[in-house]
Protein backbone atom coordinates (compact mmCIF):
# COMPACT_ATOMS: atom_id res chain seq x y z
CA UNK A 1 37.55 166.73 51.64
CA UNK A 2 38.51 163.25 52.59
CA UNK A 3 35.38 161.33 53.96
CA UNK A 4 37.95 158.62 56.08
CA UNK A 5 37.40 160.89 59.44
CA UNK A 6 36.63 159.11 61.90
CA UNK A 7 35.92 161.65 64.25
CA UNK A 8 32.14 161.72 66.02
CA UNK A 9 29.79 164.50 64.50
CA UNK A 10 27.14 164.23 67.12
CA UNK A 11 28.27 163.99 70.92
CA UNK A 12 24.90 162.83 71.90
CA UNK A 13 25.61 159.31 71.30
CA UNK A 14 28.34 159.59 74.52
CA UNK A 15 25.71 161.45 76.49
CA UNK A 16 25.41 163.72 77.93
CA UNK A 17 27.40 163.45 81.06
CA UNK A 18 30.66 163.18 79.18
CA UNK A 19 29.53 166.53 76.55
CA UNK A 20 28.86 167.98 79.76
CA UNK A 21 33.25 167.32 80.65
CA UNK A 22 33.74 167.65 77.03
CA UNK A 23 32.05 170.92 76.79
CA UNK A 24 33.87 171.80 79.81
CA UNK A 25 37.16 170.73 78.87
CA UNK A 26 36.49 173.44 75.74
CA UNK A 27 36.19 176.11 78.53
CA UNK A 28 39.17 175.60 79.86
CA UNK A 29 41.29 175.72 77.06
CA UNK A 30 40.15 179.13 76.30
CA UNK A 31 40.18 180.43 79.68
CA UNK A 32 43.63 181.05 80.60
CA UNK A 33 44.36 183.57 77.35
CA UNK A 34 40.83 185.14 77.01
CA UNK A 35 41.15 185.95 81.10
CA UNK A 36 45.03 186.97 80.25
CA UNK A 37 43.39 190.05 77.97
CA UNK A 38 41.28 191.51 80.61
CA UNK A 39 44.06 191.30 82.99
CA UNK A 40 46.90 192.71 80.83
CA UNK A 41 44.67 195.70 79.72
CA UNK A 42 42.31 196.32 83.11
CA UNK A 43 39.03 195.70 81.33
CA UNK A 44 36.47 193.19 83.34
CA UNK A 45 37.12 189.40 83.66
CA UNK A 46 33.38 189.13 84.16
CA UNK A 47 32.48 191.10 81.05
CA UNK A 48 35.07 189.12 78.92
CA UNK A 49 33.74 185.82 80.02
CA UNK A 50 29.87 187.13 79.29
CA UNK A 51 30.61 188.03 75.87
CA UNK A 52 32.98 185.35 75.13
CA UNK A 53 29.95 183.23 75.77
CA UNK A 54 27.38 185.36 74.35
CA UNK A 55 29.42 185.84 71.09
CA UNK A 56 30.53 182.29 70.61
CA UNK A 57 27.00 181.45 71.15
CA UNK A 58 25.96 184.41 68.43
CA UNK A 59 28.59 183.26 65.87
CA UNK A 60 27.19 179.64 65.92
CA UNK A 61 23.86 180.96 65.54
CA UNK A 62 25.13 182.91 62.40
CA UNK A 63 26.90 180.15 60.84
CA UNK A 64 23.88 177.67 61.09
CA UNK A 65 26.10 175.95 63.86
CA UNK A 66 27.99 173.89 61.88
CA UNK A 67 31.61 175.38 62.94
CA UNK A 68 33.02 173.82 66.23
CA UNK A 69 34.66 177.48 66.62
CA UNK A 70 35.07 179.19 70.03
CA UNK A 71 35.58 182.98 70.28
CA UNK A 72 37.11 184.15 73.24
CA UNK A 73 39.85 187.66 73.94
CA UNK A 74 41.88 188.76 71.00
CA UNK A 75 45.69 190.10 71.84
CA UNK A 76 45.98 191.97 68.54
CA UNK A 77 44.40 194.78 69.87
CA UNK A 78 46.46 195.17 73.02
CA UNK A 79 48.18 197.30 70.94
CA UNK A 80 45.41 199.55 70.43
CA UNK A 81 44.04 199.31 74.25
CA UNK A 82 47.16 200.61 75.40
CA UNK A 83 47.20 203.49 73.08
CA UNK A 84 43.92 204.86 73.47
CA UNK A 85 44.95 204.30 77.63
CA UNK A 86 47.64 206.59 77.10
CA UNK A 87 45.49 209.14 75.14
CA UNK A 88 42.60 209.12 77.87
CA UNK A 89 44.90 209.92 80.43
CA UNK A 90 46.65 213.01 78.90
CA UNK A 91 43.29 213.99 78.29
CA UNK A 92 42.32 212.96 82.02
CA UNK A 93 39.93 210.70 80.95
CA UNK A 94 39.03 207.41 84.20
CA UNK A 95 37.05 204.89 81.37
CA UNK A 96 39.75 204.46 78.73
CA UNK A 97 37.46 200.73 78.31
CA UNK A 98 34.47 203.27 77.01
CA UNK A 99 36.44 204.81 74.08
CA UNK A 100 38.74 201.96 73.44
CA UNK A 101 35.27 200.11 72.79
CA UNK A 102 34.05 202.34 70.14
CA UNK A 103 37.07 201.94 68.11
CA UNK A 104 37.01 198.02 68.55
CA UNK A 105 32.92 197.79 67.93
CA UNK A 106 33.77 200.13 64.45
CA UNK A 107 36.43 197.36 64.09
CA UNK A 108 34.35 194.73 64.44
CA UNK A 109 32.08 196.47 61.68
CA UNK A 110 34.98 195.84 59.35
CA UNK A 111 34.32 192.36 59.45
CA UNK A 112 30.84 193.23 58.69
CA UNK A 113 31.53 194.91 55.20
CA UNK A 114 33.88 192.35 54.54
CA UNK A 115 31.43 189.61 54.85
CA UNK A 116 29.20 191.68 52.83
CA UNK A 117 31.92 191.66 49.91
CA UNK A 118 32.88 188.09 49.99
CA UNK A 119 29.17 187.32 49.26
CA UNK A 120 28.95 189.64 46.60
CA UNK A 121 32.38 189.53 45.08
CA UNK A 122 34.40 186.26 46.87
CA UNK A 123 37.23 185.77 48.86
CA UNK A 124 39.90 185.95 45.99
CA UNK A 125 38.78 189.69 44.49
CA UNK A 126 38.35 191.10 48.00
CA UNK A 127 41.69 189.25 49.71
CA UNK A 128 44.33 190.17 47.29
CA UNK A 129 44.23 193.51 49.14
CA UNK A 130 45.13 192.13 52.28
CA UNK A 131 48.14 189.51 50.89
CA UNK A 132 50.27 188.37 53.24
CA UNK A 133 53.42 190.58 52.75
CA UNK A 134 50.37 193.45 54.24
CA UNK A 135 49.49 191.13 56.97
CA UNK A 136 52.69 189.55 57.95
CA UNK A 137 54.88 192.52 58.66
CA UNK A 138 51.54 194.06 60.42
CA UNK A 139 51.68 191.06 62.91
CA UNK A 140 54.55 191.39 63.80
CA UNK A 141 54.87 194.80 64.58
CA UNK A 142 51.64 193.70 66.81
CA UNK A 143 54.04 191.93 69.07
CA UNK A 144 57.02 193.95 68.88
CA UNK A 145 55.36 197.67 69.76
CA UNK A 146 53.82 195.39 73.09
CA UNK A 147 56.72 194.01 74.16
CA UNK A 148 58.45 196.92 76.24
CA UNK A 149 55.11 196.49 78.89
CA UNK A 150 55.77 192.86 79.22
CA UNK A 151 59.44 194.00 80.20
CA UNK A 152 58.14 196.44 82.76
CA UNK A 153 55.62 194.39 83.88
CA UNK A 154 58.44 191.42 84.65
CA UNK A 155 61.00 194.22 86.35
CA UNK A 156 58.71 193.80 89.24
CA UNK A 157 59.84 190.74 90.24
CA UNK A 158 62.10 189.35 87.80
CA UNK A 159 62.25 185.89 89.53
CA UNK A 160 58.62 185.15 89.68
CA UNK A 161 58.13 185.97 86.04
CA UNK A 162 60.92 183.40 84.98
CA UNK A 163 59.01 180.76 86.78
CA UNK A 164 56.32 181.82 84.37
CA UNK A 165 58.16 181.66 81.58
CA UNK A 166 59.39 178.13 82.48
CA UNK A 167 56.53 176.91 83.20
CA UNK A 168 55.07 177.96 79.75
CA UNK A 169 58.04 176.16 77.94
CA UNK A 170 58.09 172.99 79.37
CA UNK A 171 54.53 172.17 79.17
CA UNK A 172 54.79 173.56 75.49
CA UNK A 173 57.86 171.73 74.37
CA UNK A 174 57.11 168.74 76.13
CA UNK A 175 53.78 168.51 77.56
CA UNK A 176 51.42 165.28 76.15
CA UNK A 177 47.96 165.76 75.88
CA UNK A 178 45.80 168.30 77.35
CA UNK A 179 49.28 169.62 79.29
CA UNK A 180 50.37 170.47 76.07
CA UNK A 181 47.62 172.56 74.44
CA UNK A 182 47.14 174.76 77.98
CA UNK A 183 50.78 175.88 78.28
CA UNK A 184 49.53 179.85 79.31
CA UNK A 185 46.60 178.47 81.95
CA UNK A 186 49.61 175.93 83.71
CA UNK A 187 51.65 178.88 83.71
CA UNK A 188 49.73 181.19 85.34
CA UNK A 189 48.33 178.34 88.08
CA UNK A 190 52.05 177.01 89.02
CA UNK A 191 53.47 180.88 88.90
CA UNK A 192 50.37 182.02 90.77
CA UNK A 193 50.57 179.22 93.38
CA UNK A 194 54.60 180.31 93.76
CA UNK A 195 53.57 183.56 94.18
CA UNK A 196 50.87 183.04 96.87
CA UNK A 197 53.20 180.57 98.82
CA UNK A 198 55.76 183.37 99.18
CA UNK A 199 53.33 185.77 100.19
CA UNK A 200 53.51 188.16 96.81
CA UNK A 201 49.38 187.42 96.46
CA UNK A 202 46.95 190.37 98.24
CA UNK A 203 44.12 188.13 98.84
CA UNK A 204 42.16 191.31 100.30
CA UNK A 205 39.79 192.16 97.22
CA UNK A 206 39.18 188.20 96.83
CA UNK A 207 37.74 188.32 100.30
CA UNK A 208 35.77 191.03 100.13
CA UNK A 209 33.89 190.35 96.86
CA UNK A 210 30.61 188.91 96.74
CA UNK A 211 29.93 185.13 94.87
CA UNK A 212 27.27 186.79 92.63
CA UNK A 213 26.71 189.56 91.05
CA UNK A 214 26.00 191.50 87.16
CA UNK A 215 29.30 191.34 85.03
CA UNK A 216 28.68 194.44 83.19
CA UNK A 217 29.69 197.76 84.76
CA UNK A 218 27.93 200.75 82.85
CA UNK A 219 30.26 203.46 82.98
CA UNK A 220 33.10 201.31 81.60
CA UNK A 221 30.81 200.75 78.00
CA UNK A 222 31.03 202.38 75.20
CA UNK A 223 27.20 202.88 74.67
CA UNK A 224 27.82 204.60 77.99
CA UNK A 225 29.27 207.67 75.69
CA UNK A 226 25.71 207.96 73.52
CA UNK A 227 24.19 211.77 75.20
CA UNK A 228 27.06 211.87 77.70
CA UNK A 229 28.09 215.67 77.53
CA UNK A 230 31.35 215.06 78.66
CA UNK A 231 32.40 212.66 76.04
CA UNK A 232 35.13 213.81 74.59
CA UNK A 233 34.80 213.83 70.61
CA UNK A 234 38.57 213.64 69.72
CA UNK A 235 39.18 211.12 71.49
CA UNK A 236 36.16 208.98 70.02
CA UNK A 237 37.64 209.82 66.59
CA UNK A 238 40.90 209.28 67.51
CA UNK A 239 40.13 205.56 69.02
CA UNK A 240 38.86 204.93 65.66
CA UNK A 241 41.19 205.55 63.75
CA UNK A 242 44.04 203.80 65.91
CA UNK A 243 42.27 200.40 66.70
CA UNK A 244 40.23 199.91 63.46
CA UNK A 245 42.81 199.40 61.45
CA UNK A 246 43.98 196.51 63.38
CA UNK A 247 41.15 194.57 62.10
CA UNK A 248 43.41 194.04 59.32
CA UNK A 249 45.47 191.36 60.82
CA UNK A 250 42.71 189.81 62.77
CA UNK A 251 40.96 189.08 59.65
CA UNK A 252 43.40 187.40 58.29
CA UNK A 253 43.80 185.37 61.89
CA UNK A 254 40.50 184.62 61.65
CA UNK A 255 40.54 183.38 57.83
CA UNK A 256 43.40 181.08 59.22
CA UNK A 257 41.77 179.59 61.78
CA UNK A 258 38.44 178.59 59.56
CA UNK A 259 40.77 177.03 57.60
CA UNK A 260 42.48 175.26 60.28
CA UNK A 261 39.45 174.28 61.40
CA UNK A 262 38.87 172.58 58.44
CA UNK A 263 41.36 170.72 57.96
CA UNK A 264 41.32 169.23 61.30
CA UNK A 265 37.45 168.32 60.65
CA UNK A 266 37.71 167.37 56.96
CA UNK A 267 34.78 169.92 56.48
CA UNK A 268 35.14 172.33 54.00
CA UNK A 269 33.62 175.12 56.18
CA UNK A 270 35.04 178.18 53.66
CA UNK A 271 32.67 176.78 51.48
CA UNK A 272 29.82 175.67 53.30
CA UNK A 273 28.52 177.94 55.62
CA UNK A 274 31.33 180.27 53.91
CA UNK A 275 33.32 182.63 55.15
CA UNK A 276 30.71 185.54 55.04
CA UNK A 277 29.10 183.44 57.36
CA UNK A 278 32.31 183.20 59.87
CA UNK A 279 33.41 186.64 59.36
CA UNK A 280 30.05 188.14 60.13
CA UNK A 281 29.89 185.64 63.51
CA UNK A 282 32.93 187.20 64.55
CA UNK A 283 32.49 190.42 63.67
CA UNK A 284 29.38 191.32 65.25
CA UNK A 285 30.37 189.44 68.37
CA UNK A 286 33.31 191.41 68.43
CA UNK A 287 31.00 194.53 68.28
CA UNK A 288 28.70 193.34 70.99
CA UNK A 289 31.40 192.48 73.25
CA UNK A 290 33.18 196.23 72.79
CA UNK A 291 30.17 197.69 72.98
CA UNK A 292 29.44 196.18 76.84
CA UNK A 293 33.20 196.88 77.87
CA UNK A 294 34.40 193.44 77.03
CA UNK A 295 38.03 192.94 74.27
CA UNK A 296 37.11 192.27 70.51
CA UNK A 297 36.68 188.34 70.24
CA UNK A 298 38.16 185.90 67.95
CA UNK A 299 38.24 182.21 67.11
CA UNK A 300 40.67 180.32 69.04
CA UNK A 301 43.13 177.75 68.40
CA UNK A 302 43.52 176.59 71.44
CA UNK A 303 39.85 174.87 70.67
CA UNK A 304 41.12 174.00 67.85
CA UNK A 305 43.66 171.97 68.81
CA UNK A 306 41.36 170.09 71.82
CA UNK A 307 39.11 169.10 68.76
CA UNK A 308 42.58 167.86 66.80
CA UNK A 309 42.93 166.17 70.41
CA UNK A 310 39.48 164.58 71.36
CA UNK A 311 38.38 163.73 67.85
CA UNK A 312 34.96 165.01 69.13
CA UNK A 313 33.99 167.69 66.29
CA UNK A 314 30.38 168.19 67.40
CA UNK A 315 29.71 172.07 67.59
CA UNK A 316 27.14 171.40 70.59
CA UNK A 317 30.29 170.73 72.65
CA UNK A 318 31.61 174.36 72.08
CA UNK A 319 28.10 175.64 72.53
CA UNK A 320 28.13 174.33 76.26
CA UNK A 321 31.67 175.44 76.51
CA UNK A 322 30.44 179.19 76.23
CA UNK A 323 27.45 178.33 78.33
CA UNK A 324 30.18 177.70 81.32
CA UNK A 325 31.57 180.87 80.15
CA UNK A 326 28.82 182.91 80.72
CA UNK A 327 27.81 181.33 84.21
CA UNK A 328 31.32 181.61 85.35
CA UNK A 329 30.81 185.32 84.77
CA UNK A 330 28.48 186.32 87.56
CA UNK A 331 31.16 185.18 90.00
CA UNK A 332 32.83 188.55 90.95
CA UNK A 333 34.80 186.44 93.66
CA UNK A 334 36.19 184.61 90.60
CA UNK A 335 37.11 187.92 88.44
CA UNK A 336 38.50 189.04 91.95
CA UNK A 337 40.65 186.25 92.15
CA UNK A 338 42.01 186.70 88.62
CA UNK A 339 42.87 190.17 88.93
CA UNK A 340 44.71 189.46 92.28
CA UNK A 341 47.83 188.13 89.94
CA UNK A 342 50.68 189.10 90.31
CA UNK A 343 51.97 191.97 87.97
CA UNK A 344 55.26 190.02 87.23
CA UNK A 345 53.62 186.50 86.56
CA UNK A 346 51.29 188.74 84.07
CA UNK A 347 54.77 190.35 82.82
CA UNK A 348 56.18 186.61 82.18
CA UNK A 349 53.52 185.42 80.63
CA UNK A 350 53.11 188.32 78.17
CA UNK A 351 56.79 188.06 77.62
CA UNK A 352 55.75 184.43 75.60
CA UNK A 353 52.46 185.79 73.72
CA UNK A 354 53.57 188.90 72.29
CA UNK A 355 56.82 186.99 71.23
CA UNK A 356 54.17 184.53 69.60
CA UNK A 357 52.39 186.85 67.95
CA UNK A 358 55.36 188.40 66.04
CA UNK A 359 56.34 184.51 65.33
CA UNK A 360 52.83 184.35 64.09
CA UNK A 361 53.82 187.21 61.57
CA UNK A 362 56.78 185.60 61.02
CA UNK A 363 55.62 182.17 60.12
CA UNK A 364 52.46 183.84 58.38
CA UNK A 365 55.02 185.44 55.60
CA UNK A 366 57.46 182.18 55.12
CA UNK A 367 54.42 180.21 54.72
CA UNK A 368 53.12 182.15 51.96
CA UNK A 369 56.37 182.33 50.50
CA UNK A 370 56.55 185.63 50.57
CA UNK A 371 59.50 186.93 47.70
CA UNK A 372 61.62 189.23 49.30
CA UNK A 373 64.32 189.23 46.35
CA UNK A 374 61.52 191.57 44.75
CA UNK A 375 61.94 195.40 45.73
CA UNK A 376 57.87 195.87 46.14
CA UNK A 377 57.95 193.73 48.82
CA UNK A 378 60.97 194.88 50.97
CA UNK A 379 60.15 198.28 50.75
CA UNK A 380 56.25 197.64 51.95
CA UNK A 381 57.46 195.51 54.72
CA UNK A 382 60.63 198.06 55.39
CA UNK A 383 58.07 200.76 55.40
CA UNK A 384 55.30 198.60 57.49
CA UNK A 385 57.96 197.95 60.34
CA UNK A 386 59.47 201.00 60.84
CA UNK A 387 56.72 202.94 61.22
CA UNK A 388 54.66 200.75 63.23
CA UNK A 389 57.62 200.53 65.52
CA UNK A 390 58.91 203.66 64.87
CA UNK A 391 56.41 206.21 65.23
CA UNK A 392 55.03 203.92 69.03
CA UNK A 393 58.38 204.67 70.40
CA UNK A 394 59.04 208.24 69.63
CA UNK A 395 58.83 211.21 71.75
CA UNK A 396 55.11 212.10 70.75
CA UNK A 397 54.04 208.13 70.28
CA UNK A 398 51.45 208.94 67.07
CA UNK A 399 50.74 211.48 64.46
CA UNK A 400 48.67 214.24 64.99
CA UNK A 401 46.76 216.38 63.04
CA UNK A 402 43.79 219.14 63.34
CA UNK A 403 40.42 218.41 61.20
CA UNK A 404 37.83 221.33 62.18
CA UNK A 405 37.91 221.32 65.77
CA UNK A 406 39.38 217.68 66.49
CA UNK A 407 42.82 216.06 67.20
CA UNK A 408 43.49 212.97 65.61
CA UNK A 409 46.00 210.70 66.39
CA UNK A 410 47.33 208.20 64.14
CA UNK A 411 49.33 205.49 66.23
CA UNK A 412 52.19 203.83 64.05
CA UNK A 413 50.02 200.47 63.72
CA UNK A 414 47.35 202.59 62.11
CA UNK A 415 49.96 204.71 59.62
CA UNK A 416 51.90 201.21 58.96
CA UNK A 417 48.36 199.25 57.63
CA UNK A 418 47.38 202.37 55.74
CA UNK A 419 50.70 202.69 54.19
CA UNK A 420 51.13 198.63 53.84
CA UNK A 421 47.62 198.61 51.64
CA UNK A 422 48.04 201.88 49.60
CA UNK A 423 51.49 200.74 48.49
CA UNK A 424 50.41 197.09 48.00
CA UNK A 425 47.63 198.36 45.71
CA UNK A 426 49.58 200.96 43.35
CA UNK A 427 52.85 199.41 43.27
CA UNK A 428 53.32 197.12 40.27
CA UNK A 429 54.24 193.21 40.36
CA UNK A 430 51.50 191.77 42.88
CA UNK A 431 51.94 187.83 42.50
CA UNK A 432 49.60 186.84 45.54
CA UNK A 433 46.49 185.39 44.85
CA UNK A 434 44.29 183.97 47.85
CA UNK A 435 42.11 180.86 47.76
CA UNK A 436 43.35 179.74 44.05
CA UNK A 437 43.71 176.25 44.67
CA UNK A 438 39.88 176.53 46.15
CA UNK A 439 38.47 176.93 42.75
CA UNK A 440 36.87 173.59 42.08
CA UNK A 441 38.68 171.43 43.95
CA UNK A 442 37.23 169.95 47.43
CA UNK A 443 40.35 168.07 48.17
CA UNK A 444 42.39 170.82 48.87
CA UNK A 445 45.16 171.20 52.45
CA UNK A 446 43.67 173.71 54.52
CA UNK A 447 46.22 173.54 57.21
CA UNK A 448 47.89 177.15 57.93
């Protein structure tokens, strides 16, 4: 990599009073989506900011804490969350959070094995099953299959989740500075701050809460489900096999962002710690966090673009960054006061991220030049789509089948990544091959 950075490598020499607002500053960029998750699926604000904190603070341990990475709330498995809601309450199930964990924490385990065969293998053997014409269409259909609850989430009050909206585009489009890379947290203040001034905020739950108290409520874990009698083994499977697919795409996300990273550091962190090291950071903090009733974590761009912004690239900064993460979270006055939003200002602003995550899809295929005047490729992404999207919005919502004495259901996200893999594997004329201009050659663009 280029040595002309001139970014500062060791905050210490500004003291620590400014890595103290630095550190902060880190917080707050991550804060407005990793709180949005929580909200949008009904898991705990408290728990989310714990593990955000514990896990960034894990993965930096795990990567000899030389990647100025933050992991806060993934939304690719909002997808996943909302189907395993829908299964525990045909099944009259109350702590969807439980079994939605276990499939997230096997997810998470993904990353593990992955890790595993990067060390043994590398990146390039073990990544040209997962080439972008897998990924891309997968991504998408992330986004897509979401979007009818940020509809009915706007219908109630189709006014306050324009302002919302608004807000998010014109700090995005033409924001400066720190305005700029917190669209989603300006969007939810101004919209929330509407809402409240027109009396469409119940403040009663934000009263009543106390400042301080434990984050982690036991029923809603999944370790809560080890010698329960009443746990309900289908659906365990069945979580499984709908959210750990997802993994998939959030691998690939995470790949993306090391390398963006990198590029904004001029550190070749693929290399050195190496993404075994990263994967395994994320994956077992993703684990943790499911495990404890908190969403599967992932690195964040937002972070990445306050280090593109401050030109400070010292990973100590992050590291008090998820210290005010995890002190934040024995406030349940706070996580009160976050889940008194409005349903429509949470409607608006999913509107804009589960748009951007398609995009994400979108952008993740033209930028890897995907071929589509090759038949291989439109018929796995032809076949990715419409069943991800297909099988979520028809009459029975997954595929079901008996083994022995359980029910599995298959949601379309899970059918369209099995079917997207299998068919990139056995159908001839596979061109993609990740990580070739790596091969001996430290001056290569790692901007994705």
């Amino acid at each position: 990599m280029s040595n002309k950075n001139e970014g500062i490598f060791d905050a210490r020499k500004l003291g620590s009073g400014k890595m103290l607002v630095l550190g902060l500053q880190h917080m707050f960029a991550m804060f407005g989506a990793t709180v949005l998750v929580p909200i949008i699926t009904g898991l705990s604000v408290s728990s989310t900011l714990l593990f955000a904190g514990i896990g960034t603070l894990l993965f930096h341990i795990l990567t000899k804490g030389k990647v100025p990475a933050f992991l806060g709330s993934s939304f690719a498995f909002l997808g996943g969350y909302a189907a395993v809601s829908l299964l525990c309450e045909q099944n009259a199930i109350d702590n969807f959070s439980a079994y939605a964990g276990v499939g997230v924490a096997v997810a998470g385990l993904i990353y593990v094995v992955l890790a595993v065969l990067f060390k043994i293998f590398g990146a390039q053997k073990v990544m040209r099953f997962f080439p972008p014409i897998v990924t891309g269409p997968i991504i998408i259909a992330i986004g897509l299959t979401l979007s009818s609850s940020a509809i009915t989430n706007c219908s109630a009050n189709w006014w306050l989740a324009m302002v919302a909206v608004a807000v998010i585009i014109v700090c995005n489009i033409w924001g400066k500075g720190m305005v700029k890379i917190i669209p989603i947290l300006i969007g939810v203040i101004v919209s929330y701050l509407v809402a409240a001034v027109t009396g469409n905020v119940d403040f009663t739950s934000v009263k009543e809460a106390a400042w301080i108290g434990l984050p982690v409520v036991w029923h809603n874990t999944a370790l809560s489900l080890i010698g329960d009698s009443s746990t309900n083994s289908s659906v365990v499977i069945t979580s499984i096999i709908t959210i750990a697919p997802i993994a998939i795409a959030t691998i690939i996300e995470h790949i993306g962002d090391v390398c963006a990273i990198s590029s904004t550091v001029e550190r070749n962190y693929i290399q050195d710690p190496g993404l075994h090291r990263t994967l395994l950071g994320d994956g077992l903090a993703t684990s943790l966090a499911a495990l404890f009733g908190a969403p599967a974590n992932t690195t964040y761009g937002e972070n990445t673009g306050v280090l593109a912004l401050t030109k400070v690239y010292d990973p100590r900064v992050i590291r008090i960054a998820a210290y005010f993460a995890i002190l934040l979270s024995f406030s349940p006055k706070f996580a009160a006061f976050i889940n008194s939003l409005p349903t429509a200002v949470i409607g608006g602003v999913s509107m804009v991220l589960y748009g951007m995550i398609s995009a994400v899809g979108v952008r993740n295929v033209v930028e890897n030049k995907v071929d589509f005047t090759k038949s291989r490729n439109v018929i796995i992404a032809a076949l990715i789509m419409v069943l991800s999207i297909g099988i979520n919005y028809s009459k029975a919502g997954a595929i079901s089948f008996t083994i022995g004495s359980a029910t599995i259901s298959l949601t379309g996200l899970a059918v369209a990544a099995l079917v997207g893999i299998i068919l990139n594997a056995v159908l001839p004329g596979k061109d993609y091959e990740f990580g070739k201009d790596l091969q001996g050659d430290t001056s290569v663009n790692f901007e994705v």
